[in-house]
Protein backbone atom coordinates (compact mmCIF):
# COMPACT_ATOMS: atom_id res chain seq x y z
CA UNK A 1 1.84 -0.91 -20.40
CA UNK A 2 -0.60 0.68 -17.66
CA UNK A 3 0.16 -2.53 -15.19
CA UNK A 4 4.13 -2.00 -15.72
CA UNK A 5 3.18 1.75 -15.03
CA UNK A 6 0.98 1.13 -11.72
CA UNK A 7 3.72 -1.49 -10.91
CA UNK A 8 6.95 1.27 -11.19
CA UNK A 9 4.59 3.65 -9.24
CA UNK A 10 3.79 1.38 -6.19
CA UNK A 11 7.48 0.44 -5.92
CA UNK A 12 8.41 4.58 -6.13
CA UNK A 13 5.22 4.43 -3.22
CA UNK A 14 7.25 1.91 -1.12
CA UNK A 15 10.31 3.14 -1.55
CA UNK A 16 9.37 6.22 -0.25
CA UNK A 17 7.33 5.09 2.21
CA UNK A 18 10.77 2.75 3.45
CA UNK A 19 12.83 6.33 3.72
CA UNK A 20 9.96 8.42 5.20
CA UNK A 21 10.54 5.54 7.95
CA UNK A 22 13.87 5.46 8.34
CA UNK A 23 13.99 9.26 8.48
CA UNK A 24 11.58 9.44 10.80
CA UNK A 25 13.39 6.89 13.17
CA UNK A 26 16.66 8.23 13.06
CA UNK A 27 15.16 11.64 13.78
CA UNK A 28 13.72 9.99 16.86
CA UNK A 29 17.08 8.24 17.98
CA UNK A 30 18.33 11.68 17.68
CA UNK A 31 16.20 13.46 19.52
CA UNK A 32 16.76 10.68 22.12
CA UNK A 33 20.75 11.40 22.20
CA UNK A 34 20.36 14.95 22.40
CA UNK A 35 17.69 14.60 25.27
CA UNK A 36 20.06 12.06 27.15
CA UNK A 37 22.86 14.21 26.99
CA UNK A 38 22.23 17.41 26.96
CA UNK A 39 18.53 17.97 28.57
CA UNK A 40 18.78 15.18 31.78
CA UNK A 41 20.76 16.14 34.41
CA UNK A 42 21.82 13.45 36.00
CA UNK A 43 22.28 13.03 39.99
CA UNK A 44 26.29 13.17 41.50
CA UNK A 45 27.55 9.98 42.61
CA UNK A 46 27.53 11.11 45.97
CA UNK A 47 23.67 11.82 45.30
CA UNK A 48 22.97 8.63 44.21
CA UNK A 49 24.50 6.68 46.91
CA UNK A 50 22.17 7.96 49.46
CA UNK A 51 19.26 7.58 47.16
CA UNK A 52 20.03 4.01 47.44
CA UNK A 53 20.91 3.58 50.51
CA UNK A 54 17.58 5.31 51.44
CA UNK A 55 15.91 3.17 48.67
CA UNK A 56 17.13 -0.51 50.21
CA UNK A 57 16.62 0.96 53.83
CA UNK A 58 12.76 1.21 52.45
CA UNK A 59 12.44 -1.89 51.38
CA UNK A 60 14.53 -3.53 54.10
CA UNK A 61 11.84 -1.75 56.88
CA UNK A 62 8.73 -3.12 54.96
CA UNK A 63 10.19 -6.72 54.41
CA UNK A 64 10.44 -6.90 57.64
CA UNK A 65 7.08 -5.42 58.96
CA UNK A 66 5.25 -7.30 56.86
CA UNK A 67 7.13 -10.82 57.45
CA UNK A 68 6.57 -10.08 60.88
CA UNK A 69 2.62 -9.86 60.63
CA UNK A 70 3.10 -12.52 58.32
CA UNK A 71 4.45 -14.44 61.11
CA UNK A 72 2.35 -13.43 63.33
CA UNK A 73 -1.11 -14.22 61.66
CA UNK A 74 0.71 -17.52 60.62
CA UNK A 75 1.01 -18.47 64.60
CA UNK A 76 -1.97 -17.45 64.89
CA UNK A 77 -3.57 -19.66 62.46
CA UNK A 78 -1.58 -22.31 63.37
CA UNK A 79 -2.65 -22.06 67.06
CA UNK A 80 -6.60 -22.16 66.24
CA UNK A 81 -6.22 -24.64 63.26
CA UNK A 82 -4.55 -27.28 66.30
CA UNK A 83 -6.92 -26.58 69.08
């Protein structure tokens, strides 16, 4: 009788347990939503479009700086490996 008891009361324990969970994750998803929509504000297109452009200007320039002292210390080592 006291097993079937401790039994019923760990089930009621994981049951609970189970919904304290799922309460607590829709709560976050929530929270999320509301914080997404109402609390961000998000840039204009315009705005973004010159972020990016400014963004892949960036990284264009420092490509190209650094293949170029790439390809310069490459030369380089080429010319004193051959002598």
């Amino acid at each position: 009788m006291a097993k079937n008891r401790n039994a019923k009361t760990k089930a009621a324990q994981q049951v609970k347990n189970v919904r304290a969970k799922r309460e607590g994750f829709l709560s976050f998803v929530s929270g999320v939503k509301v914080e997404l929509l109402h609390r961000v504000l998000w840039p204009k297109l315009k705005d973004m479009k010159s972020y990016s452009i400014t963004v892949i200007g960036f990284i264009l320039f420092w490509a190209l700086y650094i293949g170029l002292w790439d390809f310069i210390f490459a030369k380089g080592m080429e010319t004193l490996v051959t002598r």
